[in-house]
PDB file of N, CA and C in Angstrom:
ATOM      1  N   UNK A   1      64.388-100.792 -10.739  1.00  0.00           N
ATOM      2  CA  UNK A   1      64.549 -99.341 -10.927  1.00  0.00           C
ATOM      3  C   UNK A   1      63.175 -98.668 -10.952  1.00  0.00           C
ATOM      4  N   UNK A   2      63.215 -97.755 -10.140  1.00  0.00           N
ATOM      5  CA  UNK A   2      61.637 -96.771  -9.891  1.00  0.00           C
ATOM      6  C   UNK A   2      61.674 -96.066 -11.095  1.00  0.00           C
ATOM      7  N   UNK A   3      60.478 -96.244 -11.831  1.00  0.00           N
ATOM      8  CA  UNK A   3      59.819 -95.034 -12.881  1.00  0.00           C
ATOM      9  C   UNK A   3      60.015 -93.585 -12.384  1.00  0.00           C
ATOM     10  N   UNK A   4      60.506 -92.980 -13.050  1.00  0.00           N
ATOM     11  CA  UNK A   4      59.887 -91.528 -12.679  1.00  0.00           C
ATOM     12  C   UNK A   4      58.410 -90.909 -12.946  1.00  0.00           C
ATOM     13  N   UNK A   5      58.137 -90.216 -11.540  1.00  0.00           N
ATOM     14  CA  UNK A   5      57.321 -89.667 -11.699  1.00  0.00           C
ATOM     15  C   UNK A   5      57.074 -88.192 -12.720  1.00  0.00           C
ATOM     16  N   UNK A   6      55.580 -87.840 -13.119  1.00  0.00           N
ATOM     17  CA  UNK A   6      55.911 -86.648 -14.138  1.00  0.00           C
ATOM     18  C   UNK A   6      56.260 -85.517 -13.008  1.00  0.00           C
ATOM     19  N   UNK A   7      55.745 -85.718 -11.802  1.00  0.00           N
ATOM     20  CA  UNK A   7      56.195 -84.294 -11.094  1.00  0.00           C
ATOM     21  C   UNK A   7      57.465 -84.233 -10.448  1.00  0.00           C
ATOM     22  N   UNK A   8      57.922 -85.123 -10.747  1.00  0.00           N
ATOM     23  CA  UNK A   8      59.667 -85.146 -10.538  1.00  0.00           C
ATOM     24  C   UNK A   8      60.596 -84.648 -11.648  1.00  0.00           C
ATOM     25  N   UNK A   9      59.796 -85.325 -13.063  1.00  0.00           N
ATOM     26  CA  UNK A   9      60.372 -84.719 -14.205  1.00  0.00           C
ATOM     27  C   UNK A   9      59.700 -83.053 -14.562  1.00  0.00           C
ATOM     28  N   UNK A  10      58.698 -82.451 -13.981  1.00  0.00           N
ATOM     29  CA  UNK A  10      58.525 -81.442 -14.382  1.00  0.00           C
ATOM     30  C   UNK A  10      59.587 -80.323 -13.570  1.00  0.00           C
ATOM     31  N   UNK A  11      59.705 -80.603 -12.044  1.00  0.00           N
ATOM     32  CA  UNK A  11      60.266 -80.226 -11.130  1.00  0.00           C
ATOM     33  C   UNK A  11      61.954 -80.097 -11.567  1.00  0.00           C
ATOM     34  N   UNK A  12      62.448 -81.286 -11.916  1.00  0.00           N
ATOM     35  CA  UNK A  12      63.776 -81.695 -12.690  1.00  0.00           C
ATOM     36  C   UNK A  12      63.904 -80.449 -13.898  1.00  0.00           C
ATOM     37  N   UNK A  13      62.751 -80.477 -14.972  1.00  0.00           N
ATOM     38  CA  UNK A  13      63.161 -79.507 -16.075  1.00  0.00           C
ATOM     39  C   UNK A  13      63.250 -78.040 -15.335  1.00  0.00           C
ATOM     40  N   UNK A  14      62.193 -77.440 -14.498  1.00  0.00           N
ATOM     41  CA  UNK A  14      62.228 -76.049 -13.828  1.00  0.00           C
ATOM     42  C   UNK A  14      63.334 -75.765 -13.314  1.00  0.00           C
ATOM     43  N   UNK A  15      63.947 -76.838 -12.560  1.00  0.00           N
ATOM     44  CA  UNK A  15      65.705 -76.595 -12.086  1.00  0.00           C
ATOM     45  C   UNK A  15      66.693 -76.393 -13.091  1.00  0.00           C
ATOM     46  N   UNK A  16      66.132 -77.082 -13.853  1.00  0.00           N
ATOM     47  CA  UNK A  16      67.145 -76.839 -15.418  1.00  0.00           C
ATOM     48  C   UNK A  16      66.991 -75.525 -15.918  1.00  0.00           C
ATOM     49  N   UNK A  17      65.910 -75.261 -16.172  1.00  0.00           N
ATOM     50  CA  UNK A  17      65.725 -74.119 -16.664  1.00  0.00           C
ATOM     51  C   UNK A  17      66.129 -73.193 -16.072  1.00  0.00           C
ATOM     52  N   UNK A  18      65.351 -73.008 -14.685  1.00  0.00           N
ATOM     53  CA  UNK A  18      66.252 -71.908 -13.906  1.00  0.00           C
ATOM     54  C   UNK A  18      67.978 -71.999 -13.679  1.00  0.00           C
ATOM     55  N   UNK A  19      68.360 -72.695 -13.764  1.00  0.00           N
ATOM     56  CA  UNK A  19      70.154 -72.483 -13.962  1.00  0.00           C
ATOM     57  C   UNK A  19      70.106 -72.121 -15.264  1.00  0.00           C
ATOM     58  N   UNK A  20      69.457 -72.495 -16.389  1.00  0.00           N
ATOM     59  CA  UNK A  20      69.812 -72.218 -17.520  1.00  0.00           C
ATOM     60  C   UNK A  20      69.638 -70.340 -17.500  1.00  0.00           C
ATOM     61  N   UNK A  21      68.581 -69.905 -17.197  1.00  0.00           N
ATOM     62  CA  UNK A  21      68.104 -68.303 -17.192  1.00  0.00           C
ATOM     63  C   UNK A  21      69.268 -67.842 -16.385  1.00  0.00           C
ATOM     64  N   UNK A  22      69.529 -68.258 -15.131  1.00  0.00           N
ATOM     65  CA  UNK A  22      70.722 -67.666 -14.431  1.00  0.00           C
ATOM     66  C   UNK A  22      72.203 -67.356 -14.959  1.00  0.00           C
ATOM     67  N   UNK A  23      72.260 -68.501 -15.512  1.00  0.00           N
ATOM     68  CA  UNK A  23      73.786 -68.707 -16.449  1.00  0.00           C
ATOM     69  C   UNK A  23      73.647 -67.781 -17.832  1.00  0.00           C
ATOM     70  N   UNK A  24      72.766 -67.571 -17.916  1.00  0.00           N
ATOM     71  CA  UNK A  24      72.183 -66.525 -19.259  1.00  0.00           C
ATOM     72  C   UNK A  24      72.257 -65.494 -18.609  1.00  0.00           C
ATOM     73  N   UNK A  25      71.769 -65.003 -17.571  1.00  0.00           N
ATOM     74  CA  UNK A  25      71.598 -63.495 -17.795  1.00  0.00           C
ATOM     75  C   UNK A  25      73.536 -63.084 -16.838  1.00  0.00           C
ATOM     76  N   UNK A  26      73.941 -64.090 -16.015  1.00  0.00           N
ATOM     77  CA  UNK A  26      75.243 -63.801 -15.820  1.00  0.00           C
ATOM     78  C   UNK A  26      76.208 -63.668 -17.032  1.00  0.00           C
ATOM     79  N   UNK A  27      76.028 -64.484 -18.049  1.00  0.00           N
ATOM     80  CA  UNK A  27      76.648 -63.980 -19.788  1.00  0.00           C
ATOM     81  C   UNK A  27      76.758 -62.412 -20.088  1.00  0.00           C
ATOM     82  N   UNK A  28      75.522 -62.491 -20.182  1.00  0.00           N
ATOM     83  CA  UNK A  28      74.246 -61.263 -20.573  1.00  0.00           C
ATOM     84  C   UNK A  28      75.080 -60.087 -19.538  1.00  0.00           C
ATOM     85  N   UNK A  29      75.677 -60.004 -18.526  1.00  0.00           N
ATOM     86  CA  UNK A  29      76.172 -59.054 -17.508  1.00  0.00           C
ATOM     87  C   UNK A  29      77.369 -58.947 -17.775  1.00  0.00           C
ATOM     88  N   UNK A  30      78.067 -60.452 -18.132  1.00  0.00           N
ATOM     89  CA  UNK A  30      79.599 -60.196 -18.490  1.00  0.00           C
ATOM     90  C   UNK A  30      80.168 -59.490 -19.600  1.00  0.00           C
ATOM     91  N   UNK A  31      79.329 -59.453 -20.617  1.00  0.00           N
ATOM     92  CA  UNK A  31      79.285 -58.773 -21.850  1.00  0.00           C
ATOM     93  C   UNK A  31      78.616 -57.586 -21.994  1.00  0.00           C
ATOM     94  N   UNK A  32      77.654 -57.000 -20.854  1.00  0.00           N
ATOM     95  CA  UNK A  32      77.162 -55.968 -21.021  1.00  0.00           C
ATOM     96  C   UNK A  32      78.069 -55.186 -20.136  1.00  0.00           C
ATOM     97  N   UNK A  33      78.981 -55.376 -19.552  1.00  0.00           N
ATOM     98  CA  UNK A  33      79.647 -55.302 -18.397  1.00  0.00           C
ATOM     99  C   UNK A  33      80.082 -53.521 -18.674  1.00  0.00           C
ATOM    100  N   UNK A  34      80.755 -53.067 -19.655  1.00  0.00           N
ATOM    101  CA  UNK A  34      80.961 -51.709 -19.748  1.00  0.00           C
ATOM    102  C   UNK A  34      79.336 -50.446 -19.858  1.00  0.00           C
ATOM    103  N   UNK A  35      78.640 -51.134 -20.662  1.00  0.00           N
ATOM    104  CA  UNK A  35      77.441 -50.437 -20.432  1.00  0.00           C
ATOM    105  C   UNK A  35      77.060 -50.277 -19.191  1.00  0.00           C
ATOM    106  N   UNK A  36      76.820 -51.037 -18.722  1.00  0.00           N
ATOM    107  CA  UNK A  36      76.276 -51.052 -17.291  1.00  0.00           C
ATOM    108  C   UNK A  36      76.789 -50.475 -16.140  1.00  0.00           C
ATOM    109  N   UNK A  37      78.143 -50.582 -16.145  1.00  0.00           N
ATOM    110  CA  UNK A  37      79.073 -49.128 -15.581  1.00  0.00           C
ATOM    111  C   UNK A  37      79.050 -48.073 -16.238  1.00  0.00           C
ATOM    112  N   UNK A  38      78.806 -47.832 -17.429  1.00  0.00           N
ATOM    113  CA  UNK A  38      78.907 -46.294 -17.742  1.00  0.00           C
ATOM    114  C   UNK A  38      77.023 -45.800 -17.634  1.00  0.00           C
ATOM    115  N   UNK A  39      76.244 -46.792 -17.309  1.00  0.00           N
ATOM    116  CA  UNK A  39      74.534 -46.702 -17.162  1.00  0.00           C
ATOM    117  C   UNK A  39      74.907 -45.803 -15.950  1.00  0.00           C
ATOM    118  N   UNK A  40      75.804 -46.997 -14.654  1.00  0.00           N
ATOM    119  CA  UNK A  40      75.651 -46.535 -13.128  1.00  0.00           C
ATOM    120  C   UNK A  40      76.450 -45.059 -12.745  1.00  0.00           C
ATOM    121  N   UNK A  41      77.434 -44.941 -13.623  1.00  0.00           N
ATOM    122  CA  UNK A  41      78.104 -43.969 -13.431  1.00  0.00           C
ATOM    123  C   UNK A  41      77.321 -42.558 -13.331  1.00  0.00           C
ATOM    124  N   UNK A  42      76.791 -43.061 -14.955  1.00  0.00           N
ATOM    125  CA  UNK A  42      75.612 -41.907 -15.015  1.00  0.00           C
ATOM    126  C   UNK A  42      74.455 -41.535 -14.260  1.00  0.00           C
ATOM    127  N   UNK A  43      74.583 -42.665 -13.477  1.00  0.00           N
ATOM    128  CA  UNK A  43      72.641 -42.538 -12.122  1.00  0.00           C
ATOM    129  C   UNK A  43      73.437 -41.914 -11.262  1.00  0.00           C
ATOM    130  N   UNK A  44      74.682 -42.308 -11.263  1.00  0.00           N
ATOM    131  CA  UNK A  44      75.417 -41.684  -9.706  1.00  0.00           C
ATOM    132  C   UNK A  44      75.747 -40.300  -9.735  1.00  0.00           C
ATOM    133  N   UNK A  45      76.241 -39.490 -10.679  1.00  0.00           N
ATOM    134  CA  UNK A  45      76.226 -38.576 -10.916  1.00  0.00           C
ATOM    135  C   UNK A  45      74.562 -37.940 -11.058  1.00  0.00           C
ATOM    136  N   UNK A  46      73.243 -38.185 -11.836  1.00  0.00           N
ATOM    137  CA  UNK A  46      72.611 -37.798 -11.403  1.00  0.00           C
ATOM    138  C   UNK A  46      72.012 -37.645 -10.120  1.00  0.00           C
ATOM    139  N   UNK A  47      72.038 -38.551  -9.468  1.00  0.00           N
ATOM    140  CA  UNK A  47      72.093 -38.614  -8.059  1.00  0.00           C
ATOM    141  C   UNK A  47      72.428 -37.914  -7.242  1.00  0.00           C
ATOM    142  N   UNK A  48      74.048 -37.248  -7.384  1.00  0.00           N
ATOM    143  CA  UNK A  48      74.465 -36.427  -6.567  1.00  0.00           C
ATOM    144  C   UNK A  48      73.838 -35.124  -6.844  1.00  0.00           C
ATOM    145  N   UNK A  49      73.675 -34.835  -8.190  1.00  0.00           N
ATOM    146  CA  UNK A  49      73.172 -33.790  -8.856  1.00  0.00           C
ATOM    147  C   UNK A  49      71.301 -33.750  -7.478  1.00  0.00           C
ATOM    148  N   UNK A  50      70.556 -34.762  -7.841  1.00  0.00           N
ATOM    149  CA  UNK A  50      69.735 -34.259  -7.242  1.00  0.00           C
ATOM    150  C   UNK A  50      69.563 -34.492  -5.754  1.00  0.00           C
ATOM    151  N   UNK A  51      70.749 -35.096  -5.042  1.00  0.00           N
ATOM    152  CA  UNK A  51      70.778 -34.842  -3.829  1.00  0.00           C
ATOM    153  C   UNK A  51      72.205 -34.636  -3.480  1.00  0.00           C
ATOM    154  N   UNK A  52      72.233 -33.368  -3.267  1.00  0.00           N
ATOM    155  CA  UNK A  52      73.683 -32.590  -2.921  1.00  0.00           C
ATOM    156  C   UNK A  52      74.318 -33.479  -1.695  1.00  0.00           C
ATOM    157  N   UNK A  53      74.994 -33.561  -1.776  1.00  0.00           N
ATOM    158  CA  UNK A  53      75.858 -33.910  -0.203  1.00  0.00           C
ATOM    159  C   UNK A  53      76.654 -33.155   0.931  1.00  0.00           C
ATOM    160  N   UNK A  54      76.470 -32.873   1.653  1.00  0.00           N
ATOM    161  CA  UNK A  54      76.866 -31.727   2.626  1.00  0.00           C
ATOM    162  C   UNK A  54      78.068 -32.480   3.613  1.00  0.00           C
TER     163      UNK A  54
END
């Protein structure tokens, strides 16, 4: 059985981690989920406000 190398295990934890941050901030969206529509609602309406639509 081959040793691991450390830049296999550092490489290994960064993949971890990054799914871990991903799976976090998709939480983080599912639960913020009404804010964040009533955030966009509100840009969209300013929006129209400052660019009229013809």
């Amino acid at each position: 059985m081959k040793k691991k190398t450390t830049a296999e295990n550092v490489l290994k934890a960064q993949t971890l981690m990054a799914y871990a941050l991903m799976i976090g901030i998709l939480v983080l969206c599912i639960f913020q989920m009404p804010k964040i529509t009533a955030f966009l609602q509100e840009y969209g309406e300013m929006m129209k406000a400052a660019f009229p639509v013809r």
